[in-house]
N, C-alpha and C. Protein backbone atom coordinates (compact mmCIF):
# COMPACT_ATOMS: atom_id res chain seq x y z
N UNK A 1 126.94 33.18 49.18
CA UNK A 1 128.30 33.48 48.84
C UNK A 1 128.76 34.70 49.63
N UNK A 2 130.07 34.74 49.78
CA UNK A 2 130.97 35.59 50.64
C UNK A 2 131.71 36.47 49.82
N UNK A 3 131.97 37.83 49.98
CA UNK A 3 132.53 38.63 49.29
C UNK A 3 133.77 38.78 50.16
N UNK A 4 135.22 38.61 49.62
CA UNK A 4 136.54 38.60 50.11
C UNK A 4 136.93 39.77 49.16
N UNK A 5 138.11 40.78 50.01
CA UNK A 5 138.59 42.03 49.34
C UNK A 5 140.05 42.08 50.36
N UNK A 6 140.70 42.07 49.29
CA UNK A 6 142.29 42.00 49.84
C UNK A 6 142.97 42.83 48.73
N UNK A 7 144.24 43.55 49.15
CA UNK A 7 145.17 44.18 49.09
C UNK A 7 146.51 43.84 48.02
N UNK A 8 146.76 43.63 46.92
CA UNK A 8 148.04 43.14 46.00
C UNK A 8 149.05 44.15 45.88
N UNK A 9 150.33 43.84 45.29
CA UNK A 9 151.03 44.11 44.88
C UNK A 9 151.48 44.24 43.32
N UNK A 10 151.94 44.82 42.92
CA UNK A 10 152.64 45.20 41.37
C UNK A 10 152.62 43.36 40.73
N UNK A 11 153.56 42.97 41.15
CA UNK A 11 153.71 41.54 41.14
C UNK A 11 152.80 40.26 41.14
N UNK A 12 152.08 40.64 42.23
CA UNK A 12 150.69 39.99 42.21
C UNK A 12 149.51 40.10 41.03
N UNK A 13 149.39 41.33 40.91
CA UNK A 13 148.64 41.74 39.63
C UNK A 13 148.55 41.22 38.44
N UNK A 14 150.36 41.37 37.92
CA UNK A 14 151.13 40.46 37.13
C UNK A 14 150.71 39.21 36.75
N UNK A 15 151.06 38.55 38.20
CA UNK A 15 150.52 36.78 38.49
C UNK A 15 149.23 36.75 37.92
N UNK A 16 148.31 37.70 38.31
CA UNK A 16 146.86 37.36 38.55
C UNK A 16 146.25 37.65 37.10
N UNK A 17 147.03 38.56 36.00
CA UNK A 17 146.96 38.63 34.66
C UNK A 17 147.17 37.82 34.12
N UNK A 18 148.40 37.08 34.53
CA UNK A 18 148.79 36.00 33.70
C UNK A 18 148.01 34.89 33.83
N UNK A 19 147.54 34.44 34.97
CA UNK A 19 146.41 33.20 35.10
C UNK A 19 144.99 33.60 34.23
N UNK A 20 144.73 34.82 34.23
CA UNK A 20 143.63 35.13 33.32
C UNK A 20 143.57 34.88 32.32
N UNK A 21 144.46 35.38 31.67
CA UNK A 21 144.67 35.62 30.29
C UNK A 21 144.85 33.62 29.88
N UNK A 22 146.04 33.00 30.68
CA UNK A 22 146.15 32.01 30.03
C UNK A 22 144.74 30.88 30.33
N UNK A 23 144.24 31.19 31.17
CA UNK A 23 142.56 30.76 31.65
C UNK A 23 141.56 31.04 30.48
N UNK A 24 142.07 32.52 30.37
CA UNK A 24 140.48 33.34 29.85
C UNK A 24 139.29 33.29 30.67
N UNK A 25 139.36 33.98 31.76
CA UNK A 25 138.44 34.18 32.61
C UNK A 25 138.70 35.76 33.35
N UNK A 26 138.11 35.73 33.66
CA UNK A 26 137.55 37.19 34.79
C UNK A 26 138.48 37.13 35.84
N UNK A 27 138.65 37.80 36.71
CA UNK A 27 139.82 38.44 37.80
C UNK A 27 138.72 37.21 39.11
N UNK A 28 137.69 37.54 38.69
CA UNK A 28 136.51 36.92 40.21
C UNK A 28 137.30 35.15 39.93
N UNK A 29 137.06 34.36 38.86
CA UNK A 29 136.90 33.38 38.21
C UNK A 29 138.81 32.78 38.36
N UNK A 30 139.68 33.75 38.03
CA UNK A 30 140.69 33.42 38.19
C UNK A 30 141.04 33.28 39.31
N UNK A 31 140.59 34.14 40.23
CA UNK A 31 141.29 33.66 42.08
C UNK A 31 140.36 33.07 42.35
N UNK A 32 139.31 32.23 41.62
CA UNK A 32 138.67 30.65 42.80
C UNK A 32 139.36 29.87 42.23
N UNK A 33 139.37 29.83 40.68
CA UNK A 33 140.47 28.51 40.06
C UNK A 33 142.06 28.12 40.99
N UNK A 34 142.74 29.65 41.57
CA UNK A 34 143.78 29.34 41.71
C UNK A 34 143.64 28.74 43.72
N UNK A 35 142.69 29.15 44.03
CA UNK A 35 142.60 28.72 45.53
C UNK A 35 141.93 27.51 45.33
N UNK A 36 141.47 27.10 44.61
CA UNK A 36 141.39 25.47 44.44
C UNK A 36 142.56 24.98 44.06
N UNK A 37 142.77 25.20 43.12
CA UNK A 37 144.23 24.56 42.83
C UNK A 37 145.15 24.16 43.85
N UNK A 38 145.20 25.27 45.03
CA UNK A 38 146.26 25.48 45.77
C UNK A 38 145.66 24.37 46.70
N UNK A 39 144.55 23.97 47.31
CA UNK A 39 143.65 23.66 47.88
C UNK A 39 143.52 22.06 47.60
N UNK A 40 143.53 21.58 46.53
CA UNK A 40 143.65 20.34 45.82
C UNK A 40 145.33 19.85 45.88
N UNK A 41 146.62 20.53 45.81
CA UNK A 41 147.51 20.50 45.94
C UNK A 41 147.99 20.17 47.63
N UNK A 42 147.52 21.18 47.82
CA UNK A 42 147.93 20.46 49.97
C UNK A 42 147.64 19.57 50.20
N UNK A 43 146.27 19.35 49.50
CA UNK A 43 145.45 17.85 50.27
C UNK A 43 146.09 17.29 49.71
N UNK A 44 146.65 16.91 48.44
CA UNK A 44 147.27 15.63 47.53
C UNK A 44 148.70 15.48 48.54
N UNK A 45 149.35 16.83 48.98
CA UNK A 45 150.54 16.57 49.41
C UNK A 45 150.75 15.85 50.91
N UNK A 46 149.10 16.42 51.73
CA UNK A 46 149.16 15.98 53.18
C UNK A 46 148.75 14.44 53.07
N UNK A 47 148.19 13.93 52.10
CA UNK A 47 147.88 12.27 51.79
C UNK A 47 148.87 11.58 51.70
N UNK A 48 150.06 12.40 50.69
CA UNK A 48 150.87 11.33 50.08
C UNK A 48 152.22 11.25 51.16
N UNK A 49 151.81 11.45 52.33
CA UNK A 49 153.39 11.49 53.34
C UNK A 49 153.55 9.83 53.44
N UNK A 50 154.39 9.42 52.53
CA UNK A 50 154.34 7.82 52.69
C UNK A 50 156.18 8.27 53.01
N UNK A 51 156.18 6.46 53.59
CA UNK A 51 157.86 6.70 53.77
C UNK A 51 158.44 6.09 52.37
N UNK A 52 159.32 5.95 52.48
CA UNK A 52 160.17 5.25 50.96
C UNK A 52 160.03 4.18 50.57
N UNK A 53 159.96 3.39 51.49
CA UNK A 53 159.51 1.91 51.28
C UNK A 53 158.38 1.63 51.06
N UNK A 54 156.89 2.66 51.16
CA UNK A 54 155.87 2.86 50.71
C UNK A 54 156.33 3.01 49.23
N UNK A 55 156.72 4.24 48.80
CA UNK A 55 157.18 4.38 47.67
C UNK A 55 157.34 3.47 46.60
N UNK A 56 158.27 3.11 46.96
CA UNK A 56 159.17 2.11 46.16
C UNK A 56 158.13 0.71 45.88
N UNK A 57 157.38 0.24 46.67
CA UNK A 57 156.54 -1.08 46.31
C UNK A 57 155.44 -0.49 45.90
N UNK A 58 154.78 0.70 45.95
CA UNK A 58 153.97 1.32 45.06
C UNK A 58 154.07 1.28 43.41
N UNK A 59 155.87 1.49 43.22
CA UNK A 59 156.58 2.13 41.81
C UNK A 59 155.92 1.06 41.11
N UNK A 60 156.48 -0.41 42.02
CA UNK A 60 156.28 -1.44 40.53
C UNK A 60 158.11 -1.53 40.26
N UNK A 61 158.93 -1.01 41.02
CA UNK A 61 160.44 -0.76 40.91
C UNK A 61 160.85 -2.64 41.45
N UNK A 62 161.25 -3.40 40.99
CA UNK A 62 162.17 -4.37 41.41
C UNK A 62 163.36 -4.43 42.27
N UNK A 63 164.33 -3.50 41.87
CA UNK A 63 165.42 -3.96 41.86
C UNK A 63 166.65 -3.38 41.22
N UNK A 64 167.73 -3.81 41.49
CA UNK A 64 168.87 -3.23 40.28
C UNK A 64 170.39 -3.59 41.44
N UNK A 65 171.52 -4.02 40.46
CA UNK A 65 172.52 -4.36 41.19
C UNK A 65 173.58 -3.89 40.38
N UNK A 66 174.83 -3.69 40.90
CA UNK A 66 176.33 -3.83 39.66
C UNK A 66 176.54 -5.13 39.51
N UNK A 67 177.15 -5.44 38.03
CA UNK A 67 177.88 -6.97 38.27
C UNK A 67 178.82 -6.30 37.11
N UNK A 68 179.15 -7.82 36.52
CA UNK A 68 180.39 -7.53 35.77
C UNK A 68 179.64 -7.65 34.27
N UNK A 69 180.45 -6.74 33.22
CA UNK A 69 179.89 -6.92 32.10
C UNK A 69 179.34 -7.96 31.20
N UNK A 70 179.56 -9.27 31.35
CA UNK A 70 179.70 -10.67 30.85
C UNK A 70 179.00 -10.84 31.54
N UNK A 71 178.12 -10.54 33.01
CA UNK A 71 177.34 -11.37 33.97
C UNK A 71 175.94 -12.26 33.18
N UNK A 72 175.59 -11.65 32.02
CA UNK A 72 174.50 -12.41 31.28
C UNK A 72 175.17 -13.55 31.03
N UNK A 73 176.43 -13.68 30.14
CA UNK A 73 177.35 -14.86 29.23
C UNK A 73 177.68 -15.98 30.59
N UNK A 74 177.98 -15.21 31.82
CA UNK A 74 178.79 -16.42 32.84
C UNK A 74 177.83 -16.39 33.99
N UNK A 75 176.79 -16.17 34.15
CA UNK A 75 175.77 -16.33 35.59
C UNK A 75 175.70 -17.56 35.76
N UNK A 76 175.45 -18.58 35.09
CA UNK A 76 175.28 -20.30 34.59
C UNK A 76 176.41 -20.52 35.53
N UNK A 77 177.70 -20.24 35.27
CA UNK A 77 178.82 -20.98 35.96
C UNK A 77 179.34 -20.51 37.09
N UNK A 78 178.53 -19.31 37.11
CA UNK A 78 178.98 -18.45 38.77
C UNK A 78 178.16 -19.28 39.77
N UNK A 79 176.82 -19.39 39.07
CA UNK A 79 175.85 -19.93 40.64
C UNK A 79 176.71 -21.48 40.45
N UNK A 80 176.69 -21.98 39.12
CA UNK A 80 177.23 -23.72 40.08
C UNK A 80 178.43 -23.66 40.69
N UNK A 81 179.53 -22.73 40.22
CA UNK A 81 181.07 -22.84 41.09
C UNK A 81 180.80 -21.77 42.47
N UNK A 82 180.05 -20.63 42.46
CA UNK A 82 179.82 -20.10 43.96
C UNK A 82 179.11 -19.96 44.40
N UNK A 83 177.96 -20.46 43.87
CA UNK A 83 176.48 -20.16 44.44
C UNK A 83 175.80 -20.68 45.20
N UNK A 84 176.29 -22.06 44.94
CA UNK A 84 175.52 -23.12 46.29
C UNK A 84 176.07 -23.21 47.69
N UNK A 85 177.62 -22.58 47.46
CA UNK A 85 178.52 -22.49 48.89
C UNK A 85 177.96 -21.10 49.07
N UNK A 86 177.57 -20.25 48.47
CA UNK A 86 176.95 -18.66 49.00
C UNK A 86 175.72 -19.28 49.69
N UNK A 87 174.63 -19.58 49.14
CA UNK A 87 173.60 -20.19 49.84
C UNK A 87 172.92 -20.98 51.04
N UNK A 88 174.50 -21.76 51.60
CA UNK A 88 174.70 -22.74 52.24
C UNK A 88 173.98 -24.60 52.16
N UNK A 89 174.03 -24.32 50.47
CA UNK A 89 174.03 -26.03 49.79
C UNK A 89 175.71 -26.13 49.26
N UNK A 90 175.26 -27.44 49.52
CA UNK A 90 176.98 -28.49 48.96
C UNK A 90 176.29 -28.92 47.30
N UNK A 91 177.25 -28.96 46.71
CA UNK A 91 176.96 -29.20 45.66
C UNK A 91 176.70 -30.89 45.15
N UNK A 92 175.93 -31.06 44.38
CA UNK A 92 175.36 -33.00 44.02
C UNK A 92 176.04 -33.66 43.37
């Protein structure tokens, strides 16, 4: 093991109390917890550079559109009066 000795601030101190205390650990014990942390956090962030469309078929997300409020009550008569000319079928 390596002995590291660095320099804080008022503020820092602060920080470094507060991780203790809410830890309950030692000053040594609290700055390895938090440089792992920090350490486990980059790597998760340098992995996850996906683009959106990664994203999105990851979610499990479908879908989603506007229609008109009634679209449940009248979908039946929309696709047979415009749906088969949207599609490019003639109707039977």
């Amino acid at each position: 093991m390596e002995i590291i000795s660095f320099r804080y601030d008022d503020e820092l101190k602060k920080e470094l109390n507060f991780i203790q205390t809410t830890i309950n650990s030692n000053q040594s014990q609290a700055i390895k917890n938090s440089i792992h942390a920090f350490y486990l956090y980059l790597k998760n962030k340098k992995q996850t550079k996906k683009s959106p469309q990664e994203i999105l078929m990851e979610s499990g997300f479908i879908g989603s559109f506007e229609a008109r409020k009634d679209l449940s009550v009248t979908y039946k008569r929309d696709v047979v009066t415009s749906g088969y000319s949207f599609y490019g079928y003639s109707r039977l």
